[in-house]
Structure formats: C-alpha cells, structure tokens
PDB file of N, CA and C in Angstrom:
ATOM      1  N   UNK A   1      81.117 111.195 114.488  1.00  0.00           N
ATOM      2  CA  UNK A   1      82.308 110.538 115.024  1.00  0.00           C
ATOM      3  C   UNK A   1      82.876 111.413 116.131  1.00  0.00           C
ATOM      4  N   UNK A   2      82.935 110.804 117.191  1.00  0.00           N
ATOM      5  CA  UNK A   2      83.457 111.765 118.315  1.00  0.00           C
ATOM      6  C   UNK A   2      85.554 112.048 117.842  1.00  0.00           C
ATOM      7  N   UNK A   3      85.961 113.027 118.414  1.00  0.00           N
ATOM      8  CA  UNK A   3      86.379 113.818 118.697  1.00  0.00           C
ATOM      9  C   UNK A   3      87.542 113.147 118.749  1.00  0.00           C
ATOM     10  N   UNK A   4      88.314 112.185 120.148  1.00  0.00           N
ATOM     11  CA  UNK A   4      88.727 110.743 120.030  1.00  0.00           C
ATOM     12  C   UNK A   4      89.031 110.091 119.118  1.00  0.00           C
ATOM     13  N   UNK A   5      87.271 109.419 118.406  1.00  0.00           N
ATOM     14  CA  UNK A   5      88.027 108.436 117.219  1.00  0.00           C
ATOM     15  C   UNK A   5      88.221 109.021 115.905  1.00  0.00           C
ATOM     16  N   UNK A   6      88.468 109.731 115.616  1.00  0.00           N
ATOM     17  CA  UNK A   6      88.631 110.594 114.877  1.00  0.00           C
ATOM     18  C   UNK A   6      90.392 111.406 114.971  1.00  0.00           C
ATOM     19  N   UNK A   7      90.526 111.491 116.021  1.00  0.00           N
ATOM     20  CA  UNK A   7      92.544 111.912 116.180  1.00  0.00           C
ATOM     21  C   UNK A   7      92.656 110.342 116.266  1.00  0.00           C
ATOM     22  N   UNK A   8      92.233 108.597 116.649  1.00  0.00           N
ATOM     23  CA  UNK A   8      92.592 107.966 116.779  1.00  0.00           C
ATOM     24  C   UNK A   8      93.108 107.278 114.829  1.00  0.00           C
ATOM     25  N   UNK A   9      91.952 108.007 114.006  1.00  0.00           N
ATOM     26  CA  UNK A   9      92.079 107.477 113.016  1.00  0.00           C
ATOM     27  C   UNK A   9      93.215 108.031 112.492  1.00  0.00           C
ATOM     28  N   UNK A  10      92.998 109.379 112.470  1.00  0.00           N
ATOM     29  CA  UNK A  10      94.406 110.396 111.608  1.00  0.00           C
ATOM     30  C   UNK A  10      95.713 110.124 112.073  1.00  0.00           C
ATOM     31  N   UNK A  11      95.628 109.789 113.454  1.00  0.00           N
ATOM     32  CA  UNK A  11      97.067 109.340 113.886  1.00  0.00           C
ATOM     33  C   UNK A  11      97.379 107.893 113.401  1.00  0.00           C
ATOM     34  N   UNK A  12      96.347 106.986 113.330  1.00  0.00           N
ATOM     35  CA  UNK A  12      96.614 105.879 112.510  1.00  0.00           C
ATOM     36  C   UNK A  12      96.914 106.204 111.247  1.00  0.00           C
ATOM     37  N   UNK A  13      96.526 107.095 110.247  1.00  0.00           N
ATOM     38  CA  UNK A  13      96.915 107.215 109.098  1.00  0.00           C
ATOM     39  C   UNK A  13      98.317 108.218 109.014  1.00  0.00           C
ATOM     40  N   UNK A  14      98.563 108.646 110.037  1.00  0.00           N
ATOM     41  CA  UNK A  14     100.019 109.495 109.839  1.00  0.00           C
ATOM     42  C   UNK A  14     101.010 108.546 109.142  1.00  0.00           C
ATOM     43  N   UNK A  15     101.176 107.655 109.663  1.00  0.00           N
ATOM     44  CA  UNK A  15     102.436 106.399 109.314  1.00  0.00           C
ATOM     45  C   UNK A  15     102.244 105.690 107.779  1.00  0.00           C
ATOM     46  N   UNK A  16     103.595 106.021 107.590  1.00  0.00           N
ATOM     47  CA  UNK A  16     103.200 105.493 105.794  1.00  0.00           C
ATOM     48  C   UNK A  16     103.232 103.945 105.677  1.00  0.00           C
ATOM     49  N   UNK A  17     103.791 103.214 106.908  1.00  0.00           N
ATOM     50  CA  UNK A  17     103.376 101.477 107.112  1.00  0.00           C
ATOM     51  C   UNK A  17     102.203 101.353 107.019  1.00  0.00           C
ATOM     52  N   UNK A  18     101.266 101.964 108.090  1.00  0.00           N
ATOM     53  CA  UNK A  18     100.252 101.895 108.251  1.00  0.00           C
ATOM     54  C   UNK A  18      99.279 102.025 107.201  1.00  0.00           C
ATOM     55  N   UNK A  19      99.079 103.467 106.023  1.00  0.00           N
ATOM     56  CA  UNK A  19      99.105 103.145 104.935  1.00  0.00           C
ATOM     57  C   UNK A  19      99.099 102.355 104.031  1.00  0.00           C
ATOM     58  N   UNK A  20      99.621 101.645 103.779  1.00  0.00           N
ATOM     59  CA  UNK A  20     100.388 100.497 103.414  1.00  0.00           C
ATOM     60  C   UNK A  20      99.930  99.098 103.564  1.00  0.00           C
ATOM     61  N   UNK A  21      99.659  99.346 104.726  1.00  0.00           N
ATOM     62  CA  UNK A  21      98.516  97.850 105.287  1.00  0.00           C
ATOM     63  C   UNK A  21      97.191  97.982 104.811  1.00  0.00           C
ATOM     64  N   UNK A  22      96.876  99.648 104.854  1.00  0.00           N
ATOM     65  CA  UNK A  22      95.282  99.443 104.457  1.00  0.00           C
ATOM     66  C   UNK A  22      95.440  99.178 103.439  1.00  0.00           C
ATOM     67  N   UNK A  23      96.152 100.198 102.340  1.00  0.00           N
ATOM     68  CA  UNK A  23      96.045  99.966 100.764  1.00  0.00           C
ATOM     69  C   UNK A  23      96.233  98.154 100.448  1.00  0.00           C
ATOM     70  N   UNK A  24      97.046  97.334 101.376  1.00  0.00           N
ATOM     71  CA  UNK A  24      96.651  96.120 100.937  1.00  0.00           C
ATOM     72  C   UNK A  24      95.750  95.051 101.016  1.00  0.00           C
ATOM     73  N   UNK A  25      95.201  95.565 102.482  1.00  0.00           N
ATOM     74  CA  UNK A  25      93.952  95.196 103.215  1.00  0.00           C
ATOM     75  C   UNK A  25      92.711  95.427 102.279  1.00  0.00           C
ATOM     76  N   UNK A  26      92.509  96.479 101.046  1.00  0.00           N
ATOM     77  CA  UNK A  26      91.979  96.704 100.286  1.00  0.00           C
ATOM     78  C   UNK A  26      91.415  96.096  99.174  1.00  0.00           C
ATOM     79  N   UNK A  27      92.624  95.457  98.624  1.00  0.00           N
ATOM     80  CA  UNK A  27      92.326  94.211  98.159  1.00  0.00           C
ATOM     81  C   UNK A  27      92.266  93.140  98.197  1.00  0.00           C
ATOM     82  N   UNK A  28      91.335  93.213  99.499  1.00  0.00           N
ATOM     83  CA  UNK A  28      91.200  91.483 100.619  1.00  0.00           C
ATOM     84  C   UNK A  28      92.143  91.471 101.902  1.00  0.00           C
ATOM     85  N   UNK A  29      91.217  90.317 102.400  1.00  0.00           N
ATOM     86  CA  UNK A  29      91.901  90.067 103.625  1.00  0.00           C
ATOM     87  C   UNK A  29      93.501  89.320 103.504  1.00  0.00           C
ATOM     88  N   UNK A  30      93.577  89.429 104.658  1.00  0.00           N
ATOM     89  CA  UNK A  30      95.483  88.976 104.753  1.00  0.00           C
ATOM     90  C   UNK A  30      95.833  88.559 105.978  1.00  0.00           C
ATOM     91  N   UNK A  31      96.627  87.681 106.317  1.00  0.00           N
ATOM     92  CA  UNK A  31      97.376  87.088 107.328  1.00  0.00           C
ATOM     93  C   UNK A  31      98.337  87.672 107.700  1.00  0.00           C
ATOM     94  N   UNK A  32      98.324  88.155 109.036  1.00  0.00           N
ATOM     95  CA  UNK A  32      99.468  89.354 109.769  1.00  0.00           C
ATOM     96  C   UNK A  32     101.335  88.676 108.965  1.00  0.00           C
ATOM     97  N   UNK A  33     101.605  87.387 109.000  1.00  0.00           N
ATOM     98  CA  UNK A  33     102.395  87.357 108.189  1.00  0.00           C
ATOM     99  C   UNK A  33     102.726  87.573 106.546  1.00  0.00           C
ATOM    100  N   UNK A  34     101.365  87.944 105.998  1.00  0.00           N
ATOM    101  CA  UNK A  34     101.424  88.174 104.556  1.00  0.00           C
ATOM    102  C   UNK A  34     101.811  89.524 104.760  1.00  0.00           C
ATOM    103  N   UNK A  35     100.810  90.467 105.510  1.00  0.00           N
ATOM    104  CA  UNK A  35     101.132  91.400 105.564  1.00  0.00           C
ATOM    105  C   UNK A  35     102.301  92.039 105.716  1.00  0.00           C
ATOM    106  N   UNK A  36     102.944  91.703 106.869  1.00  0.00           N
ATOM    107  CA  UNK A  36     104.537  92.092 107.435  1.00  0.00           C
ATOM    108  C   UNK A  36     105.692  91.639 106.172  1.00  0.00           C
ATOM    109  N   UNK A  37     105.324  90.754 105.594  1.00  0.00           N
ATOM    110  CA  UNK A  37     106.636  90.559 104.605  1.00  0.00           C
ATOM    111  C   UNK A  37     107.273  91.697 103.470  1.00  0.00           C
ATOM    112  N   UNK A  38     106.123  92.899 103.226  1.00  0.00           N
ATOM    113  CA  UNK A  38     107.242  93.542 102.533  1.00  0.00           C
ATOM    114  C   UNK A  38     107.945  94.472 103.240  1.00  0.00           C
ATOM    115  N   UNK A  39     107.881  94.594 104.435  1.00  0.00           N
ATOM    116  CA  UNK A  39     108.569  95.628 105.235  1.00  0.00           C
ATOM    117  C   UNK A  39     109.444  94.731 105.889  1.00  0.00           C
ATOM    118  N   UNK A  40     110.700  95.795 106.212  1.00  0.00           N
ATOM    119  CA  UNK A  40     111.925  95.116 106.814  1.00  0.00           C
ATOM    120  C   UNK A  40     111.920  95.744 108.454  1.00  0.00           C
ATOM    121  N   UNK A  41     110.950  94.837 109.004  1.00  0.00           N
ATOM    122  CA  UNK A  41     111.053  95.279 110.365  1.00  0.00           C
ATOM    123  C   UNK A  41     110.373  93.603 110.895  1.00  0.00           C
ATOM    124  N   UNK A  42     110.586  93.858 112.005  1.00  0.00           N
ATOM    125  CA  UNK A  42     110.845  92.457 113.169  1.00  0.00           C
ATOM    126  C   UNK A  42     109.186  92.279 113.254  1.00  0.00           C
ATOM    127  N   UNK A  43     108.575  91.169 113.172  1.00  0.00           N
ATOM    128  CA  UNK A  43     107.065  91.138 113.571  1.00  0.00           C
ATOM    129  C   UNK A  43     106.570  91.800 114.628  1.00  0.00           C
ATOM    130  N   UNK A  44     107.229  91.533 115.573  1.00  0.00           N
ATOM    131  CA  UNK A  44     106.509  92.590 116.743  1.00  0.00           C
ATOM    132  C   UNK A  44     106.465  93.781 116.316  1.00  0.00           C
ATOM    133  N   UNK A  45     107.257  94.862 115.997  1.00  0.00           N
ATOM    134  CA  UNK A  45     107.192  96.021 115.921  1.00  0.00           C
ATOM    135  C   UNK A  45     106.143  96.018 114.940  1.00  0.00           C
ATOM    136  N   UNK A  46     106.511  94.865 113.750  1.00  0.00           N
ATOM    137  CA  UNK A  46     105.094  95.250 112.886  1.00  0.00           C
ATOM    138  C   UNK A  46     103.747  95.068 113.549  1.00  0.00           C
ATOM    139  N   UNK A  47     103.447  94.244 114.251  1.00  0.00           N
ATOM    140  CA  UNK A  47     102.252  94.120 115.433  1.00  0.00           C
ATOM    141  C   UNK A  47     101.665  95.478 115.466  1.00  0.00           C
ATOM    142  N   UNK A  48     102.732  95.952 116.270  1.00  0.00           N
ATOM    143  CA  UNK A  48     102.281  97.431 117.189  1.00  0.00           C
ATOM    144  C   UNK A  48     102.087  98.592 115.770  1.00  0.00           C
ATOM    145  N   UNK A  49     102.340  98.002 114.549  1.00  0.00           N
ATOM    146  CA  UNK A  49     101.147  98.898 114.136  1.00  0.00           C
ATOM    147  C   UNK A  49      99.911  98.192 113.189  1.00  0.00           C
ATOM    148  N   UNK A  50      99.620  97.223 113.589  1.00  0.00           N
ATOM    149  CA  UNK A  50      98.671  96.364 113.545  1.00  0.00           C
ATOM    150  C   UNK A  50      97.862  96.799 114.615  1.00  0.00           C
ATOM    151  N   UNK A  51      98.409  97.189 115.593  1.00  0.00           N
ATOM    152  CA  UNK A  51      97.505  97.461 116.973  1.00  0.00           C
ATOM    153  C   UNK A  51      97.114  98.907 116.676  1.00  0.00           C
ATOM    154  N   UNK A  52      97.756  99.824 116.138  1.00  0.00           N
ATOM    155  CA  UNK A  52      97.548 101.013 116.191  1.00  0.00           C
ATOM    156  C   UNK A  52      96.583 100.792 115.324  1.00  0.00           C
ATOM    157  N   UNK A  53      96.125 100.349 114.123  1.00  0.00           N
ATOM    158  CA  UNK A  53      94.994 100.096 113.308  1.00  0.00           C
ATOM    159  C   UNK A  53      93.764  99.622 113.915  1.00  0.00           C
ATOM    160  N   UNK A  54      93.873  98.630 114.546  1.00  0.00           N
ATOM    161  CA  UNK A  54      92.957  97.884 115.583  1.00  0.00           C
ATOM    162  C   UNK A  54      92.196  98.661 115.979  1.00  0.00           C
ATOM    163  N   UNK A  55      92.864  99.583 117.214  1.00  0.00           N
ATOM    164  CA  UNK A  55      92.094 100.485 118.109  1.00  0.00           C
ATOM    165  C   UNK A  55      91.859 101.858 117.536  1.00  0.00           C
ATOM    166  N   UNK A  56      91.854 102.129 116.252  1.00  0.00           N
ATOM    167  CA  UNK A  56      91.736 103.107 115.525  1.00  0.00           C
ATOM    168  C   UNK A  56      90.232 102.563 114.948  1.00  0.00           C
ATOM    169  N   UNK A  57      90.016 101.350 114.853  1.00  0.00           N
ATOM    170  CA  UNK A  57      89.062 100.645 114.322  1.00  0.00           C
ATOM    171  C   UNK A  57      88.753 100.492 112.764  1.00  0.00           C
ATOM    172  N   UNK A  58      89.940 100.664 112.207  1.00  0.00           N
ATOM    173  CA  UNK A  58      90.672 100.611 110.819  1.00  0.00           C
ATOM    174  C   UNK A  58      90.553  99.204 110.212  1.00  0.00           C
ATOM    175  N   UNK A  59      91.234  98.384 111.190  1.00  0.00           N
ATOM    176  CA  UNK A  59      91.475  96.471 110.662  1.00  0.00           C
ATOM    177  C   UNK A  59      90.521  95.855 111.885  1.00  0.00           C
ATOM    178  N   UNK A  60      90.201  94.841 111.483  1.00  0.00           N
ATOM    179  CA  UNK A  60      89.467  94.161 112.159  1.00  0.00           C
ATOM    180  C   UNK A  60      90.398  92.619 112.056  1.00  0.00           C
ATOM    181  N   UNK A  61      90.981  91.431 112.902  1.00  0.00           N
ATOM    182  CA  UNK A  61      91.438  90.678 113.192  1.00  0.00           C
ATOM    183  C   UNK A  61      90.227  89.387 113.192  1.00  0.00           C
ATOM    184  N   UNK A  62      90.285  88.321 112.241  1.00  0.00           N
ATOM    185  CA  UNK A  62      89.271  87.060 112.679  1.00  0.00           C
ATOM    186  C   UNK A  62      89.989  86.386 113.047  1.00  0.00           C
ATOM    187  N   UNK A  63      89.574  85.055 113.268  1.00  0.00           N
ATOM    188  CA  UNK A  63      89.716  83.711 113.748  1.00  0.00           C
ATOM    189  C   UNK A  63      88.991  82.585 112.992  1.00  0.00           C
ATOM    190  N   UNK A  64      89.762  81.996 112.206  1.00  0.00           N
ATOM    191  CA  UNK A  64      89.356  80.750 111.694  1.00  0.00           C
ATOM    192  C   UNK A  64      90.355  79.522 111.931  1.00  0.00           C
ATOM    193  N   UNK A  65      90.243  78.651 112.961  1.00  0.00           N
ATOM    194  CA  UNK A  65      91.138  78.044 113.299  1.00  0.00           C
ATOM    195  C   UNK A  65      92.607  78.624 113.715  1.00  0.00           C
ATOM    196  N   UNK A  66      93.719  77.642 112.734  1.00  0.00           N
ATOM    197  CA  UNK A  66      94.946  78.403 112.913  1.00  0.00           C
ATOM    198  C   UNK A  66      94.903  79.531 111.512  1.00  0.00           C
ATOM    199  N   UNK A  67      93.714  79.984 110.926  1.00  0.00           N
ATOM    200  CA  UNK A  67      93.973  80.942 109.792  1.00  0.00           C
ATOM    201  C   UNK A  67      93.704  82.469 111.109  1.00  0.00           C
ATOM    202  N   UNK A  68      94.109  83.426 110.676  1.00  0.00           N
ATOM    203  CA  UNK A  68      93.466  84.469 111.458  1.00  0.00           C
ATOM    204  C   UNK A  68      93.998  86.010 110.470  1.00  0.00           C
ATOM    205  N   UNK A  69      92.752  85.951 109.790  1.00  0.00           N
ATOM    206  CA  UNK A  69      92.733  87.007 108.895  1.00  0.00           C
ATOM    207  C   UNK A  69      92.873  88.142 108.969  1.00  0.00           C
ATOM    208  N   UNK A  70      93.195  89.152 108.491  1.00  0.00           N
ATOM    209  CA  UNK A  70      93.222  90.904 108.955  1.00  0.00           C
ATOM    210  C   UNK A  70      92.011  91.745 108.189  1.00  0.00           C
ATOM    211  N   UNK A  71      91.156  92.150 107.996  1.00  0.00           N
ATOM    212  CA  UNK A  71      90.764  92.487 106.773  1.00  0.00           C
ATOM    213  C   UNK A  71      90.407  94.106 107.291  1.00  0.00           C
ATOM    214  N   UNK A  72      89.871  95.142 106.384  1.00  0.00           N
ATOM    215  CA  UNK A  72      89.968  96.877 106.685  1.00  0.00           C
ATOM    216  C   UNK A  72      87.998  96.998 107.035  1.00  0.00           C
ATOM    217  N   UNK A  73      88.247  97.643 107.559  1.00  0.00           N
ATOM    218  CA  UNK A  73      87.000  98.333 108.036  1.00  0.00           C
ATOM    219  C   UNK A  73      86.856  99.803 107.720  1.00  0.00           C
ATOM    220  N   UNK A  74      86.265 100.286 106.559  1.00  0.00           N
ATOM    221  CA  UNK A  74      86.247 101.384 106.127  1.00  0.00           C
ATOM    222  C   UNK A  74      85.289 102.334 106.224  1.00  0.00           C
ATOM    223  N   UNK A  75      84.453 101.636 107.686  1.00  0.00           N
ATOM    224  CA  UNK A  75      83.711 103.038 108.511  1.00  0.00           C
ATOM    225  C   UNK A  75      84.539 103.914 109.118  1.00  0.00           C
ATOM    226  N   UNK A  76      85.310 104.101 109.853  1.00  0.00           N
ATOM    227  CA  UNK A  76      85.705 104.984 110.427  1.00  0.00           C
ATOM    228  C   UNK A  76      86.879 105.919 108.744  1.00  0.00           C
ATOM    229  N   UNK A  77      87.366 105.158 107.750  1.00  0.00           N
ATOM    230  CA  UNK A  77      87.656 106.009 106.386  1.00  0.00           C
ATOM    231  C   UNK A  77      86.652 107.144 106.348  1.00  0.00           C
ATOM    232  N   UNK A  78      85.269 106.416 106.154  1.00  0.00           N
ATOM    233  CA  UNK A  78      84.138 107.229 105.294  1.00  0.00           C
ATOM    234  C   UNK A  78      84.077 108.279 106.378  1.00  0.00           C
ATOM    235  N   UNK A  79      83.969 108.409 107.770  1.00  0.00           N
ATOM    236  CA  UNK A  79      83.737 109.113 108.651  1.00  0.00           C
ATOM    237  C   UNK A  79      85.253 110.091 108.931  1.00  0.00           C
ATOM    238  N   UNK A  80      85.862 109.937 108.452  1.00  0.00           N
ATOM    239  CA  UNK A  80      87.206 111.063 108.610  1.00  0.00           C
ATOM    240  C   UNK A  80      87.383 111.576 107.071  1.00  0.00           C
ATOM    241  N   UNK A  81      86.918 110.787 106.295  1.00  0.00           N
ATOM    242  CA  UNK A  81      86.523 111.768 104.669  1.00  0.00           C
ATOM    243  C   UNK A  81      85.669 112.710 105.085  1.00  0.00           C
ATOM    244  N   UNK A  82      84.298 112.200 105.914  1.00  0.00           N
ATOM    245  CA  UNK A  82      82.758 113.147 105.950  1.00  0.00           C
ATOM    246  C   UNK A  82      83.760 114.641 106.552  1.00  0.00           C
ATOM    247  N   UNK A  83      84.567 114.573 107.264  1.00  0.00           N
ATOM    248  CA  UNK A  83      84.965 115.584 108.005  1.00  0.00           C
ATOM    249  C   UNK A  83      85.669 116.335 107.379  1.00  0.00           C
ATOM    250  N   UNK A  84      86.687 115.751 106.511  1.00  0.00           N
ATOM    251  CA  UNK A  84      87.646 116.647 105.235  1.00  0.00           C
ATOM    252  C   UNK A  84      86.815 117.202 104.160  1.00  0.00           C
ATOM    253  N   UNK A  85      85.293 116.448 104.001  1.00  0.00           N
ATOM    254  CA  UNK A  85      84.458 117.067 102.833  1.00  0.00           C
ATOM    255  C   UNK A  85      84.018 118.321 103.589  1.00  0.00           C
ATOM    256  N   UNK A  86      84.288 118.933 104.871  1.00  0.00           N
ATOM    257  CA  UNK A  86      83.622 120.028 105.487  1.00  0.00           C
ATOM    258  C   UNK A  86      84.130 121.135 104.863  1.00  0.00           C
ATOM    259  N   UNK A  87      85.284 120.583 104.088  1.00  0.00           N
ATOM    260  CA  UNK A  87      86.197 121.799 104.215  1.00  0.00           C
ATOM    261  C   UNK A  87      86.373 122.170 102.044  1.00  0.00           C
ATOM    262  N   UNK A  88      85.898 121.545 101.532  1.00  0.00           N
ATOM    263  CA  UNK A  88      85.639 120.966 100.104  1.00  0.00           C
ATOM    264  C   UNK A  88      85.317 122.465  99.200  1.00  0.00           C
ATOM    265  N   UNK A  89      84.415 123.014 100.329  1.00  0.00           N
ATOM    266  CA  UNK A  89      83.950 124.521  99.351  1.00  0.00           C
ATOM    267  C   UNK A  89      84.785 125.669  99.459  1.00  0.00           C
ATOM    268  N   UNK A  90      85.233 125.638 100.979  1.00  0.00           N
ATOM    269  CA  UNK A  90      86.801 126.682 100.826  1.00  0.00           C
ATOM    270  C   UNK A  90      87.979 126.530  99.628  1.00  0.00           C
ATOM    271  N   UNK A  91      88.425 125.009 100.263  1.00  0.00           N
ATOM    272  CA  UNK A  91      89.175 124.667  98.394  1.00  0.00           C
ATOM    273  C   UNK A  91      88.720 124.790  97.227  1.00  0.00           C
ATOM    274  N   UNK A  92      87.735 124.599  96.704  1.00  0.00           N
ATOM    275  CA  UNK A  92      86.972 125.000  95.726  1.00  0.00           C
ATOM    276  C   UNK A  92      86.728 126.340  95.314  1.00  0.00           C
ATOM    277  N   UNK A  93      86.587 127.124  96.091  1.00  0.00           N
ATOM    278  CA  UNK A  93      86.704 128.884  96.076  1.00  0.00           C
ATOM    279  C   UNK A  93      87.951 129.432  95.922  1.00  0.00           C
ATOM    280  N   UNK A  94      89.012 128.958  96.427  1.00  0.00           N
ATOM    281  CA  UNK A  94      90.231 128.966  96.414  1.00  0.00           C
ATOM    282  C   UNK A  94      90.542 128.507  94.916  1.00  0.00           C
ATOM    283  N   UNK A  95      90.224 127.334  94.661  1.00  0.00           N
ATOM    284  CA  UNK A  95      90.542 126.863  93.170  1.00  0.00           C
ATOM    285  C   UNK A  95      89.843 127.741  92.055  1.00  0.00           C
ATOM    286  N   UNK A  96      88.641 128.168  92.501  1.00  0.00           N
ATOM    287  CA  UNK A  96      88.294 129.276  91.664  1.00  0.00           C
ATOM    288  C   UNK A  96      89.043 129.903  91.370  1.00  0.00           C
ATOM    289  N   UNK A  97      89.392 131.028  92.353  1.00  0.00           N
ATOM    290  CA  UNK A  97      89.949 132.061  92.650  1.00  0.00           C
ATOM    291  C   UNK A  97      91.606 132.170  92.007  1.00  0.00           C
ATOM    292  N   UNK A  98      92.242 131.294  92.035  1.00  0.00           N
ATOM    293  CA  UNK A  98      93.143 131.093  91.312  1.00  0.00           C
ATOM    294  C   UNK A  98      93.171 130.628  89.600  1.00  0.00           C
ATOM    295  N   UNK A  99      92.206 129.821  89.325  1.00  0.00           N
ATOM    296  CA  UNK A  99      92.276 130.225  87.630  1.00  0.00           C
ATOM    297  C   UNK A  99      91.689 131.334  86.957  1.00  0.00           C
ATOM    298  N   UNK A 100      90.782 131.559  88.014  1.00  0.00           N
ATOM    299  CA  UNK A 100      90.725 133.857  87.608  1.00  0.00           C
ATOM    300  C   UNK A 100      91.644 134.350  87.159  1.00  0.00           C
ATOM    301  N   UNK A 101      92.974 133.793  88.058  1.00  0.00           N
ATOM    302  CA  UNK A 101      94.085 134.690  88.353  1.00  0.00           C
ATOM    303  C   UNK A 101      94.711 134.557  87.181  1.00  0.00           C
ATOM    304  N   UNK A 102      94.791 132.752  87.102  1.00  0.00           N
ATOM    305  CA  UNK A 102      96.049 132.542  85.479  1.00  0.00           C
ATOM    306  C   UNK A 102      95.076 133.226  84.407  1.00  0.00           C
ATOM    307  N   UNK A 103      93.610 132.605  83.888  1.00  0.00           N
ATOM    308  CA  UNK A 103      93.334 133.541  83.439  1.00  0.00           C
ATOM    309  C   UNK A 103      93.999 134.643  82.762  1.00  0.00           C
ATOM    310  N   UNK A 104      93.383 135.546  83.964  1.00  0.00           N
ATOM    311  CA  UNK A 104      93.561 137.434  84.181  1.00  0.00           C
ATOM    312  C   UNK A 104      94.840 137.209  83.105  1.00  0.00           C
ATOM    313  N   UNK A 105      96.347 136.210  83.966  1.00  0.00           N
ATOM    314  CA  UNK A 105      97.550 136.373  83.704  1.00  0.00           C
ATOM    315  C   UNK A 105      97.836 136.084  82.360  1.00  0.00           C
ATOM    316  N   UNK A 106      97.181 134.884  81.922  1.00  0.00           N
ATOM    317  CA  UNK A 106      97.452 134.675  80.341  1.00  0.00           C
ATOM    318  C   UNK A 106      97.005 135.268  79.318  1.00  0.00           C
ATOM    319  N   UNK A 107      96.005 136.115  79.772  1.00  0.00           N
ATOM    320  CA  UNK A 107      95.139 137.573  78.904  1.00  0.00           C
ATOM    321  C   UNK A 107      96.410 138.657  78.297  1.00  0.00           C
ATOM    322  N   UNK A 108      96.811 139.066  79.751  1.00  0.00           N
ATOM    323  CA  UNK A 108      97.786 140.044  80.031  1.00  0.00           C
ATOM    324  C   UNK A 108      98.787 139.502  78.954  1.00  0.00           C
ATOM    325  N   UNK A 109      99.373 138.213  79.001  1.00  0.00           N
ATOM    326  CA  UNK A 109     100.855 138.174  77.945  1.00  0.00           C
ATOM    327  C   UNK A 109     100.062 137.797  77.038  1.00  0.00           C
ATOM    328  N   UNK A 110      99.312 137.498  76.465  1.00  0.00           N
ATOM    329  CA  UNK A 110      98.493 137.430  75.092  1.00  0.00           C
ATOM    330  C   UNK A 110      98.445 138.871  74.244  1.00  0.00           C
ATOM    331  N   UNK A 111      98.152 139.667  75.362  1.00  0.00           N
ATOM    332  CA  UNK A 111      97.460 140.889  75.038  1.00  0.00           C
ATOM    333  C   UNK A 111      98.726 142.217  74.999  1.00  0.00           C
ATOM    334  N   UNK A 112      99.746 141.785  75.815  1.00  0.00           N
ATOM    335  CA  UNK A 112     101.009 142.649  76.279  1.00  0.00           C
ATOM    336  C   UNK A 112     100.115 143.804  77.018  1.00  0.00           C
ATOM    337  N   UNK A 113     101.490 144.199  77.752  1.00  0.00           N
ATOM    338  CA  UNK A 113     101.017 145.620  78.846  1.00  0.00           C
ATOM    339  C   UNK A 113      99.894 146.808  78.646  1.00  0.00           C
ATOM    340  N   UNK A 114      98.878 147.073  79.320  1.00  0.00           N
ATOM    341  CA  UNK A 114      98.423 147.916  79.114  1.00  0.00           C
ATOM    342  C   UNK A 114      98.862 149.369  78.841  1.00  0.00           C
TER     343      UNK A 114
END
C-alpha cells in the first residue's frame, strides 16, 4: 500500500463518525440516509464524511435505481492492519518484559524484603 493511501486511510479512521459508519457498514449495506440518522448533524456535513471514506477507499457507493447503497470495502482495513502487525513483536517483547516484572514484584511481597 503506498504511502498516500495509507495516511488517506488513518486519517479516515481518526474521526469517531467515521468509525461509526464503518462499524455499521459492517453489518451490511446502507442508504446514506440510514446511515446519517443517528448522528445529529445536517446531511451535507454528513456527506463530507461519506466522502472522506470514499476516497480513502473505505465505502464504496452503488446504484440501483433510486436505491443507492453504501457498503465497506475492507481492503484497504486489511492493508493498514498488515502495517500495525509490523510492529506486533516489539509489543509483545514489551508485554513480556513487563510480566517478568509483576512477576519479579509479586515474588518480592510473597517472599518480603531480602
């Protein structure tokens, strides 16, 4: 994933609306007015982050007559996970490294001061 769509996705996921749309987009497609109804904001503004999803390549928009569905596209997800899994074995060493520690620590008051 270039470089681009990749800040295009994370900046799409900064916004907790945005969020929000996928997690419902998730369980099926939806009509930009299904969508917008639990938020208290004006359709347009909800649009523009309909659009920010769009060109993030997050939602994908159909056309079936007057139906026109929203539904999620969760290639570019799997491809900004692949990039956070880069980082999976540092945390993991880290998570080690810290129940060593409680461990060590719950030895110590088990055991009282050396």
């Amino acid at each position: 994933m270039a470089s681009q769509d990749l800040n295009a996705v994370f900046a799409a996921l900064s916004d907790p609306t945005r969020r929000a749309v996928l997690a419902r987009l998730a369980k099926g497609e939806a009509t930009v007015t299904e969508l917008a109804k639990p938020f208290a904001m004006a359709l347009p503004t909800f649009s523009r982050h309909l659009q920010v999803l769009e060109r993030a390549g997050l939602i994908e928009r159909g056309r079936d007559r007057q139906y026109r569905p929203c539904r999620i596209d969760a290639g570019p997800l799997k491809q900004a996970s692949g990039w956070i899994e880069q980082f999976a074995p540092l945390w993991e060493d880290r998570f080690d490294r810290f129940d060593a520690m409680l461990t060590e620590l719950q030895q110590t008051l088990r055991d009282g001061p050396a």
